[in-house]
Protein backbone atom coordinates (compact mmCIF):
# COMPACT_ATOMS: atom_id res chain seq x y z
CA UNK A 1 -21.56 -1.85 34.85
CA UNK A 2 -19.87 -0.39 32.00
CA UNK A 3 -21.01 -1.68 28.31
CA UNK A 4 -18.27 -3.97 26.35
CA UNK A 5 -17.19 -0.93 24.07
CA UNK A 6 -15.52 1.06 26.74
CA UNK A 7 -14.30 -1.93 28.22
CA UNK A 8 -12.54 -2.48 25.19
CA UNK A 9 -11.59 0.88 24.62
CA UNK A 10 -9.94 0.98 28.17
CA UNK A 11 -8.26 -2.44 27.37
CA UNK A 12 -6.70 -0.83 24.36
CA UNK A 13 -5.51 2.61 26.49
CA UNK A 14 -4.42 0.15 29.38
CA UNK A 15 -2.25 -1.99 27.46
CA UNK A 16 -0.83 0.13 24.39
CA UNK A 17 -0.39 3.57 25.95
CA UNK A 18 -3.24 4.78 23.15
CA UNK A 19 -5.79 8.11 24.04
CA UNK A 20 -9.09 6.76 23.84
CA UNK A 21 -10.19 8.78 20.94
CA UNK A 22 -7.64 6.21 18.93
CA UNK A 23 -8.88 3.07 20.61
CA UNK A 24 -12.52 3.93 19.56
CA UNK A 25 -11.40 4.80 15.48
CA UNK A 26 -9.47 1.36 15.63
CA UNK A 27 -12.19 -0.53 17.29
CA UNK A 28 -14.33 1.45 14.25
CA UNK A 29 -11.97 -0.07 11.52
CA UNK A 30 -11.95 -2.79 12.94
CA UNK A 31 -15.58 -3.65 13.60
CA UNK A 32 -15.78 -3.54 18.09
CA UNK A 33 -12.98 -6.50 17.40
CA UNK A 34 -10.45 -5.71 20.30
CA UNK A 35 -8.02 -8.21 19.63
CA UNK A 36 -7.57 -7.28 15.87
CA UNK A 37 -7.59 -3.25 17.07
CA UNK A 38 -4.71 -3.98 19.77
CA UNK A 39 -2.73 -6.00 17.31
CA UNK A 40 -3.16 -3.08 14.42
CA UNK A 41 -2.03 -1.00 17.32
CA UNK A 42 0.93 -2.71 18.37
CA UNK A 43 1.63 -3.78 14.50
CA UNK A 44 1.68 0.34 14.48
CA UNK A 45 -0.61 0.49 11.26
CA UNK A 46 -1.82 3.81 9.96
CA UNK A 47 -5.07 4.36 11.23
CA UNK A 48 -5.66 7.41 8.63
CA UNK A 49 -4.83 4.63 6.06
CA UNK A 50 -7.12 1.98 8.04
CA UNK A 51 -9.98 4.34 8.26
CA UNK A 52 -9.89 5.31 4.47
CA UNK A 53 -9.35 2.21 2.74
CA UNK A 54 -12.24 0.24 4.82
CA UNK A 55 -14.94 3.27 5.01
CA UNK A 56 -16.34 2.45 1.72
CA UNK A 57 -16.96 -1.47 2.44
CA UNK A 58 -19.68 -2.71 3.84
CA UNK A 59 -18.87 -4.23 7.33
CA UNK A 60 -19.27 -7.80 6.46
CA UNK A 61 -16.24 -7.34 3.45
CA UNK A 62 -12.96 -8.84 5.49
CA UNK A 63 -10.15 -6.58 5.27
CA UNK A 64 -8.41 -9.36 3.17
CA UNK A 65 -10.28 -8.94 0.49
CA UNK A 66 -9.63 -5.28 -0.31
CA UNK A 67 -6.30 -6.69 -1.78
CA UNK A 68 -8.31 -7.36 -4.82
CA UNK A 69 -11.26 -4.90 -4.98
């Protein structure tokens, strides 16, 4: 049985064409939430940009909120 992340991960590669290496840093960013990685995916956000502007929050910070930090 495989565990939930590489389910997800092979959801995301499965539905948006992605490598797996880029499902894993958007299911990162986006804290193991598949639905909100395959919609940044499909949205085509910059990951680089994702990845830099959330890796100094703490994981319990929504994303909204960086608007103002």
């Amino acid at each position: 049985m495989a565990d939930s992340n590489s389910e997800s991960v092979q959801l995301l590669t499965g539905i948006s064409g992605c490598t797996d290496d880029e499902a894993r840093r958007w299911l990162k960013v986006k804290n193991n939430d598949a639905d909100a990685a395959l919609n940044a995916i499909l949205d085509n956000e910059d990951l680089s940009k994702a990845e830099v502007c959330c890796s100094d929050l703490p994981p319990c910070v929504p994303k909204t909120v960086t608007s103002w930090l």
